[in-house]
C-alpha atoms as a PDB file:
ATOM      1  CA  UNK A   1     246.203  39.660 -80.576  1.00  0.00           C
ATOM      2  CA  UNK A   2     245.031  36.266 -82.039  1.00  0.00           C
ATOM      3  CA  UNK A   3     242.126  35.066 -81.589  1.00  0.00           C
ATOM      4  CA  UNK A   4     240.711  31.434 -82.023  1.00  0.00           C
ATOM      5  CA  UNK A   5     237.259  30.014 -81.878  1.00  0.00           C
ATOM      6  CA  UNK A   6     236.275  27.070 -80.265  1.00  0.00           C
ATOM      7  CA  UNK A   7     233.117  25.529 -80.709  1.00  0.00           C
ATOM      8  CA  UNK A   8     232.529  23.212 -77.668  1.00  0.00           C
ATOM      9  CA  UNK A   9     229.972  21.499 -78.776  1.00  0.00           C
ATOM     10  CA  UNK A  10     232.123  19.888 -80.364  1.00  0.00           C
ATOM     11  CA  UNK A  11     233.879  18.294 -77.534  1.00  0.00           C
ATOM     12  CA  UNK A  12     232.071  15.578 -75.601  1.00  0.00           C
ATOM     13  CA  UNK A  13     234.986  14.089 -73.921  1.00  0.00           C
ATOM     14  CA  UNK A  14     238.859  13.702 -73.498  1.00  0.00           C
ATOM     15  CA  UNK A  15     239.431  11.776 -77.123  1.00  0.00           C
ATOM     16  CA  UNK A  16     237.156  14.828 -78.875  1.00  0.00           C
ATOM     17  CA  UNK A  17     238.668  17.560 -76.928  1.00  0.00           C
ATOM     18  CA  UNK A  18     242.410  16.411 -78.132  1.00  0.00           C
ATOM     19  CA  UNK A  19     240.809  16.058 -82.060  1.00  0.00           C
ATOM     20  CA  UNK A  20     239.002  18.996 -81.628  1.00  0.00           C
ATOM     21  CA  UNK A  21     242.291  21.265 -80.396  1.00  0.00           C
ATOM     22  CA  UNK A  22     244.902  19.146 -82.678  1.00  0.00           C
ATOM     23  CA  UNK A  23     242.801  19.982 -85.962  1.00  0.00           C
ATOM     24  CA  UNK A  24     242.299  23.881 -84.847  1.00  0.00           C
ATOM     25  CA  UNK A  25     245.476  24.336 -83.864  1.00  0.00           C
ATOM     26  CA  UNK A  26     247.576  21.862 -86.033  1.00  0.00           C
ATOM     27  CA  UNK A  27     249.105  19.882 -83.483  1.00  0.00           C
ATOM     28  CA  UNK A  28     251.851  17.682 -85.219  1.00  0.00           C
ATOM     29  CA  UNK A  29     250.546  13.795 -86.133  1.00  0.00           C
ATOM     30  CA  UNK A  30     252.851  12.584 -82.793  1.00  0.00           C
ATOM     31  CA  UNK A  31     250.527  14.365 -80.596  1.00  0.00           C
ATOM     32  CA  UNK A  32     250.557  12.232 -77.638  1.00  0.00           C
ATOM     33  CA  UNK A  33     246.594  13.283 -76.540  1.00  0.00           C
ATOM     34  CA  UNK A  34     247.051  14.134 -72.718  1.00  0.00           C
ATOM     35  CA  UNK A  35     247.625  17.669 -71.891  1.00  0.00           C
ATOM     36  CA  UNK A  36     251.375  17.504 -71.303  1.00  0.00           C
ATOM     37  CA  UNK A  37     251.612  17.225 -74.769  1.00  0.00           C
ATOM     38  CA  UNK A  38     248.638  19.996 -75.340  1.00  0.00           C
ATOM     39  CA  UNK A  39     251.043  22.209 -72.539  1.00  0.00           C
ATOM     40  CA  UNK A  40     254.007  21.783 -75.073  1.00  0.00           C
ATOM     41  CA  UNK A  41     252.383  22.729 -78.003  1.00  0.00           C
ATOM     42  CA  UNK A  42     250.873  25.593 -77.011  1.00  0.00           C
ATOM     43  CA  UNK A  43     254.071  26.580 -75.785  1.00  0.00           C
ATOM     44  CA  UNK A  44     255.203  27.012 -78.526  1.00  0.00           C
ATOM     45  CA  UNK A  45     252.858  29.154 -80.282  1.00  0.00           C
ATOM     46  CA  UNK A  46     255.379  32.362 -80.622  1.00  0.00           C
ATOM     47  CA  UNK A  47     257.925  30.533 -82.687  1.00  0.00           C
ATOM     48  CA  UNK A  48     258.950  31.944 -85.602  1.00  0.00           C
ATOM     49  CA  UNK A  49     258.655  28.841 -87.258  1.00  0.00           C
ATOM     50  CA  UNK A  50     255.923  25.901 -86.891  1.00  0.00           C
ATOM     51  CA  UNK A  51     256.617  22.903 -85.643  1.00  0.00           C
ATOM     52  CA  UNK A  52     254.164  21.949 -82.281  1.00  0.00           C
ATOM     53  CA  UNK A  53     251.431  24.096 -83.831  1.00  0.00           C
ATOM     54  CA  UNK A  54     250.121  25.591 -87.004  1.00  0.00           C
ATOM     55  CA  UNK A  55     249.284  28.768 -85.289  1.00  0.00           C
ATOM     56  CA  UNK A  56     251.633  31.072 -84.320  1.00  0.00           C
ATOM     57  CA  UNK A  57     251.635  34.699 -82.600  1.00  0.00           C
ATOM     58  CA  UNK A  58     254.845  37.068 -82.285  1.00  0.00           C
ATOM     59  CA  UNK A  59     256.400  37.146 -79.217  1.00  0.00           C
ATOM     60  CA  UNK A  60     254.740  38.804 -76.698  1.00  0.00           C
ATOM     61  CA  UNK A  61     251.034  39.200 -77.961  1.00  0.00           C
ATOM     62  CA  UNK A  62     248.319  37.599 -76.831  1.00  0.00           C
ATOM     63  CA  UNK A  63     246.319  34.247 -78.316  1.00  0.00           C
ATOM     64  CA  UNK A  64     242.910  35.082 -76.989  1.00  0.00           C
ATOM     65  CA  UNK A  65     241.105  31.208 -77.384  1.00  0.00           C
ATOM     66  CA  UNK A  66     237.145  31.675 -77.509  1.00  0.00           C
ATOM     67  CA  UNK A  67     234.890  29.080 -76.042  1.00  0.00           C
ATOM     68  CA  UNK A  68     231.291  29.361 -77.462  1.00  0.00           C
ATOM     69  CA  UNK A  69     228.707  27.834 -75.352  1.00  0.00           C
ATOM     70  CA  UNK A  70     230.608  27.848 -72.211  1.00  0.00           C
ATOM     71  CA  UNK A  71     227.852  27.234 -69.561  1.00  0.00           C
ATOM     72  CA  UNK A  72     227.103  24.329 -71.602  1.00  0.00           C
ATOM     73  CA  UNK A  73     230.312  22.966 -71.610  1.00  0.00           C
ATOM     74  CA  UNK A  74     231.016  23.880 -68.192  1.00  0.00           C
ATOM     75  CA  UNK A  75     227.531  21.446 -66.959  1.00  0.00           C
ATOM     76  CA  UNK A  76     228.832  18.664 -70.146  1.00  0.00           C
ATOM     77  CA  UNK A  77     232.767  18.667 -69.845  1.00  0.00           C
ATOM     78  CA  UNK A  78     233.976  20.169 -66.368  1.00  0.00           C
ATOM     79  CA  UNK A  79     237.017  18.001 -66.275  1.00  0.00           C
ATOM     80  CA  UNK A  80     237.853  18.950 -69.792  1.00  0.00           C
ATOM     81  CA  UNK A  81     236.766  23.044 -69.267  1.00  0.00           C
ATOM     82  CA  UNK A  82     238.704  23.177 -65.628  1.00  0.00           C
ATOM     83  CA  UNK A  83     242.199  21.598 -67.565  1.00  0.00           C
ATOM     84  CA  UNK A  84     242.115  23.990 -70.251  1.00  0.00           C
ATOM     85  CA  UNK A  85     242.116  26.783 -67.625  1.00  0.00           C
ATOM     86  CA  UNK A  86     244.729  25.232 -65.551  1.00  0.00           C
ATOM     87  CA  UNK A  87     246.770  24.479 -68.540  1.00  0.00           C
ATOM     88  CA  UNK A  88     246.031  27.557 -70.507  1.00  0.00           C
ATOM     89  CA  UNK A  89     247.411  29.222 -66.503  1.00  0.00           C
ATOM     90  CA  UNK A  90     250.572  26.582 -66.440  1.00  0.00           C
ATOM     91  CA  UNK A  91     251.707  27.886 -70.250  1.00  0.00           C
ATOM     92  CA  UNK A  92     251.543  31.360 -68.782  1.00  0.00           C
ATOM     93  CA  UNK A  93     253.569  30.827 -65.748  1.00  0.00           C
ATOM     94  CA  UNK A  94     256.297  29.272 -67.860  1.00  0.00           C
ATOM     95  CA  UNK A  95     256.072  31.787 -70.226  1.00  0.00           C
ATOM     96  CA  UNK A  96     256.732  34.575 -67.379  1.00  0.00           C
ATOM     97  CA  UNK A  97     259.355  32.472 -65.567  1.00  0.00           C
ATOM     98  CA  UNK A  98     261.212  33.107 -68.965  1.00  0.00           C
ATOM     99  CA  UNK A  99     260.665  36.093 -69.354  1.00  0.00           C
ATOM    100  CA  UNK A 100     258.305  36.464 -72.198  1.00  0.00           C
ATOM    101  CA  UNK A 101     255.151  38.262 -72.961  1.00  0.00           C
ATOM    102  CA  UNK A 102     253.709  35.815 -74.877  1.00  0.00           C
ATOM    103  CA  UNK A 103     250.402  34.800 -72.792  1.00  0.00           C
ATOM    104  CA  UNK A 104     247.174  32.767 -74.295  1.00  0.00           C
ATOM    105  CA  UNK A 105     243.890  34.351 -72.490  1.00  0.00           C
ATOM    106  CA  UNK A 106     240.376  32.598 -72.644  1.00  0.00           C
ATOM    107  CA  UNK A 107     237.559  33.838 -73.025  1.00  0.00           C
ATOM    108  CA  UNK A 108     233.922  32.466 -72.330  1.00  0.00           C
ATOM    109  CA  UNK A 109     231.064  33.008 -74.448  1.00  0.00           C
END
């Protein structure tokens, strides 16, 4: 397992969310900023070789992604909180419709 930390006080809105993730997980410099473009990259985080992201997992473990200060990003950012969780949820369908085992998991802290 892989874990990431996100510090969400660092996100105040839809421009610093998509900074925020792009920097911690090395989005390319075409990143479009929506989250079709954050659903492709992190689809692609058990390639053997980077391209969409800068970190990568083998297939079939698990990138766990931490949010620190949750209840106060929940009350600050609930659009951005609620997409990550539906998008986080959408990369993991995919990934089982293809049969992998690669899944990303969040936790809140």
């Amino acid at each position: 397992m892989r874990v990431i930390e996100i510090d969400t006080r660092k996100i105040k809105d839809w421009n610093s969310f998509h900074a925020y993730f792009k920097e911690i997980m090395g989005f390319p410099e075409s990143y479009a900023e929506n989250m079709d473009a954050w659903i492709s990259c992190m689809s692609d985080i058990d390639r053997s070789k980077p391209g969409m992201t800068k970190i990568l997992i083998k297939p079939g473990e698990t990138l766990t992604i931490k949010l620190f200060n949750a209840a106060d990003f929940k009350e600050r950012c609930p659009d951005q909180l609620q997409a990550l969780l539906e998008c986080s949820a959408f990369v993991n369908m995919r990934k089982i419709e293809n049969d992998a085992n690669t899944r990303i998991s969040i936790a809140l802290y």
